[in-house]
C-alpha atoms as a PDB file:
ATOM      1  CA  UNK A   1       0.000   0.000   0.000  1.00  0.00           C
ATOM      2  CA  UNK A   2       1.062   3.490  -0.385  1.00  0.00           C
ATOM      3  CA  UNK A   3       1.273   6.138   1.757  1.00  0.00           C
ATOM      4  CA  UNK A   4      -0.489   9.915   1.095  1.00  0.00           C
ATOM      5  CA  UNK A   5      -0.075  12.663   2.188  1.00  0.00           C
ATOM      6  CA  UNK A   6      -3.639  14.765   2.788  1.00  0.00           C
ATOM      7  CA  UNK A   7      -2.559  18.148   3.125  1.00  0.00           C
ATOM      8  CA  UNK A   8      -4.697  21.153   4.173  1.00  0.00           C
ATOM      9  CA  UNK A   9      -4.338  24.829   2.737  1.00  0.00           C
ATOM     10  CA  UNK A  10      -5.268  28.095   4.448  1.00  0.00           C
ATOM     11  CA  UNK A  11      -4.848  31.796   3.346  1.00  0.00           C
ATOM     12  CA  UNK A  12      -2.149  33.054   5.135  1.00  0.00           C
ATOM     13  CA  UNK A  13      -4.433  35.206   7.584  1.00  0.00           C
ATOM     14  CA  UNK A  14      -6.296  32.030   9.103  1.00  0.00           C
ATOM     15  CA  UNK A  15      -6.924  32.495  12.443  1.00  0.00           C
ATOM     16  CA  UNK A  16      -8.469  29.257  13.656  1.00  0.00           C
ATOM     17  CA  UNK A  17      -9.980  31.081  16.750  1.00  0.00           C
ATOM     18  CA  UNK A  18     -12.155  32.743  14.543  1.00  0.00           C
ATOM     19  CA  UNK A  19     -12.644  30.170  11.638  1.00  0.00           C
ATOM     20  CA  UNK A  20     -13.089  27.076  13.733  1.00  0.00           C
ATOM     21  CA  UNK A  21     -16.415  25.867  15.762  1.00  0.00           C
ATOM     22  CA  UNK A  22     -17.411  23.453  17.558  1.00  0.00           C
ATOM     23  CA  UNK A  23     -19.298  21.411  14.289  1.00  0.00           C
ATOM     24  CA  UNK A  24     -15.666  21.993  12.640  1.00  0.00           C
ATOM     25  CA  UNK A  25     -13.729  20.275  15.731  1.00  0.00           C
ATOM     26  CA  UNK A  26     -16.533  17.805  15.880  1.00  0.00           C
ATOM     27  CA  UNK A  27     -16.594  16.801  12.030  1.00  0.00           C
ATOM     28  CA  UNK A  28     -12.720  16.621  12.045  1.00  0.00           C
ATOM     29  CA  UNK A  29     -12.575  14.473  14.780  1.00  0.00           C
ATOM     30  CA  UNK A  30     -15.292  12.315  13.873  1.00  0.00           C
ATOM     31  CA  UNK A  31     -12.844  11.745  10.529  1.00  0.00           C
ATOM     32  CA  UNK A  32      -9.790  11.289  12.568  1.00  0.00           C
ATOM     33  CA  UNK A  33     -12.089   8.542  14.222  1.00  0.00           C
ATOM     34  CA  UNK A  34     -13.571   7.144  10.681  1.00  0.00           C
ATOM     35  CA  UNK A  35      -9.880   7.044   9.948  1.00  0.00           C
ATOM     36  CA  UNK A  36      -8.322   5.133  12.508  1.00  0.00           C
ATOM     37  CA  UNK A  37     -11.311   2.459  12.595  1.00  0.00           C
ATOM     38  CA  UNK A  38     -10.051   2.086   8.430  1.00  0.00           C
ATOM     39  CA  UNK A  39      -6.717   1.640   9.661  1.00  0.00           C
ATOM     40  CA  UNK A  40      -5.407   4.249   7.096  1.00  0.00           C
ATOM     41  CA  UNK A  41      -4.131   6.766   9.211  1.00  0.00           C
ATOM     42  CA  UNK A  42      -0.612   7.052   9.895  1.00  0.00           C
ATOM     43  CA  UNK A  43      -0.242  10.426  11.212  1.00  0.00           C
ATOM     44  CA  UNK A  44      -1.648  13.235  11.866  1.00  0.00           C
ATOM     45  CA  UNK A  45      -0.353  17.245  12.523  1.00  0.00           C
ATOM     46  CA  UNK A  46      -2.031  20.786  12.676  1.00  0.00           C
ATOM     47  CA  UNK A  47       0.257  23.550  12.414  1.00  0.00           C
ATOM     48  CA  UNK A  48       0.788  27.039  13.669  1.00  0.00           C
ATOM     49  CA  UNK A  49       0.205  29.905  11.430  1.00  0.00           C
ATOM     50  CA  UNK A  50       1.968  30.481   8.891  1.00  0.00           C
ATOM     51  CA  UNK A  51       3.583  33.392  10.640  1.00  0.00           C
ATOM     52  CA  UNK A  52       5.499  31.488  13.185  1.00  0.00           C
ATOM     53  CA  UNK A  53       7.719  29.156  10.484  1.00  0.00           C
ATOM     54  CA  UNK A  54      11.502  29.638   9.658  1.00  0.00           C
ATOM     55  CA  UNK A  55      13.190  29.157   6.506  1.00  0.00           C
ATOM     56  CA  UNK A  56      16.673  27.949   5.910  1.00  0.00           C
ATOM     57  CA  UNK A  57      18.572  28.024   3.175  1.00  0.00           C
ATOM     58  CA  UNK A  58      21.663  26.613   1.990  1.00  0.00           C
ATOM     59  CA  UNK A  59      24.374  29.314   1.109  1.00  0.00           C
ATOM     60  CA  UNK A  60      27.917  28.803  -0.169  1.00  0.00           C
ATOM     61  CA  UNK A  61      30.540  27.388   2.446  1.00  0.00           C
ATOM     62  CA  UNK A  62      28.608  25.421   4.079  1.00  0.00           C
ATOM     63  CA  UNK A  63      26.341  28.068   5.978  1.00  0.00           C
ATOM     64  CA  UNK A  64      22.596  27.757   6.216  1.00  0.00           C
ATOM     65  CA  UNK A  65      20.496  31.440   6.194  1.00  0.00           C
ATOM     66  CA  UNK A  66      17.657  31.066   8.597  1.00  0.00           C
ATOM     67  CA  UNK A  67      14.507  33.588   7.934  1.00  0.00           C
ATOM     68  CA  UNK A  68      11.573  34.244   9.471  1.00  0.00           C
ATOM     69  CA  UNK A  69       8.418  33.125   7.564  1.00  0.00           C
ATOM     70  CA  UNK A  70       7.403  30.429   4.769  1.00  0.00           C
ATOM     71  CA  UNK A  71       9.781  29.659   2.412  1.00  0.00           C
ATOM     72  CA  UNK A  72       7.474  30.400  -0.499  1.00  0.00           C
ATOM     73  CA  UNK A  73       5.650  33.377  -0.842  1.00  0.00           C
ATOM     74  CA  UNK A  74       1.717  32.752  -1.164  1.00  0.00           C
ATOM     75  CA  UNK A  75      -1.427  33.382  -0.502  1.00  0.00           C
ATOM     76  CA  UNK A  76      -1.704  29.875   0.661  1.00  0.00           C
ATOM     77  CA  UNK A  77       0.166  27.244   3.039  1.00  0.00           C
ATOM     78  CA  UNK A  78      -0.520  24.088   4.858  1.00  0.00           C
ATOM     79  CA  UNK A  79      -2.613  24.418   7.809  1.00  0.00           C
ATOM     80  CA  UNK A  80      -2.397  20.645   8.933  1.00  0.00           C
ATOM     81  CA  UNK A  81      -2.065  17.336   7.207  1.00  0.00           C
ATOM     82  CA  UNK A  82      -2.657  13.329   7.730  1.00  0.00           C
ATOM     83  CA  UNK A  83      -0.126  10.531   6.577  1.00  0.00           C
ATOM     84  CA  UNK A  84      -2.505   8.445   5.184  1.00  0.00           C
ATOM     85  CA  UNK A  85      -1.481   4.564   3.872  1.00  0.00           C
ATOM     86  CA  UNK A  86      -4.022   3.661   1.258  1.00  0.00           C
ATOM     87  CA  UNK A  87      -4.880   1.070  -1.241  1.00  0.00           C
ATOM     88  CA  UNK A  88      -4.293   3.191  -4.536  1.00  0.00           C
ATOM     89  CA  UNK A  89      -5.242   7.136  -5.761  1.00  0.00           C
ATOM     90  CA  UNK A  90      -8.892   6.914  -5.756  1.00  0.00           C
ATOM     91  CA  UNK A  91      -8.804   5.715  -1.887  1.00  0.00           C
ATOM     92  CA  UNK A  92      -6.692   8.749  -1.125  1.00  0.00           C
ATOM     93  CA  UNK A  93      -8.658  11.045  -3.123  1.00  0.00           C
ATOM     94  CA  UNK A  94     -11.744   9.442  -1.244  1.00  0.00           C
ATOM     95  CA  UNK A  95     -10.485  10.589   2.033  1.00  0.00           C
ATOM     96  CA  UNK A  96      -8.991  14.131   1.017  1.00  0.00           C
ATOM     97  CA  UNK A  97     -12.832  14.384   0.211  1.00  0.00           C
ATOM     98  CA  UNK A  98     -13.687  13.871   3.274  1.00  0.00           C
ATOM     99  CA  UNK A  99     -10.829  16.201   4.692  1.00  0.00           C
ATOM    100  CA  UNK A 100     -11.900  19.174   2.625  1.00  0.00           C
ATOM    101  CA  UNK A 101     -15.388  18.572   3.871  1.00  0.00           C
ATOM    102  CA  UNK A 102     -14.654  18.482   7.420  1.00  0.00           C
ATOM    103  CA  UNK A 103     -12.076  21.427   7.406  1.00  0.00           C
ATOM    104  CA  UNK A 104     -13.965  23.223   5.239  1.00  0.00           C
ATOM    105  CA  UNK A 105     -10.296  24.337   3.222  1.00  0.00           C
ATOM    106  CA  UNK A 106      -8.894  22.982  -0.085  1.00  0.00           C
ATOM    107  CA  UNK A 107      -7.398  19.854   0.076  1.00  0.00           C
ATOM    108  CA  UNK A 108      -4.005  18.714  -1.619  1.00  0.00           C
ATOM    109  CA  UNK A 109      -3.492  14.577  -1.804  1.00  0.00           C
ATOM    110  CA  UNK A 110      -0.004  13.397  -3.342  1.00  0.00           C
ATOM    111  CA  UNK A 111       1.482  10.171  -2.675  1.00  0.00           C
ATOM    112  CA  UNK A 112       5.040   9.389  -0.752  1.00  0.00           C
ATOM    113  CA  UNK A 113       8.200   8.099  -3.450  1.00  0.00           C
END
């Protein structure tokens, strides 16, 4: 089987104080549950905003540059994501369905090398 990865997006202002309810905590959770019962999920991660990530870059000699923010600049980044281990594309795609329902956010599924 192969492993996914269900990622979901949010504009860079999301403030999940304000965007997220109690019938948003309970629908993800209820899919957290669906997924475990599957036995598909592998992992599972929200992140902090988008305003609290570092970026480093490689630079000649051997140094790394660290910044403050996303290393690309967008509109959009990854809110939180599940390491799903599925039977093929159209499973994955099945749950990232599911995902973009309960999170009410666009969904991104792309499977692990």
């Amino acid at each position: 089987m192969t492993q996914y990865l269900v990622a979901i997006h949010h504009p860079d202002d999301y403030d999940p104080f304000a965007s997220e309810d109690a019938a948003m905590a309970r629908d993800i959770d209820l899919l957290n549950d669906e997924m475990i019962a599957a036995g598909v999920r592998i992992f599972v991660g929200g992140l902090q905003p988008v305003s609290r990530a570092k970026s480093l870059r490689a630079q000649p000699g051997g140094k790394v540059l660290v910044t403050d923010g996303p290393y690309i600049e967008s509109k959009e980044h990854i809110g939180g994501f599940w390491v799903l281990e599925a039977a093929n594309l159209d499973e994955a795609l099945a749950w990232g369905r599911k995902a973009a329902i309960a999170c009410r956010a666009p969904v991104e599924v792309r499977p692990f090398h």
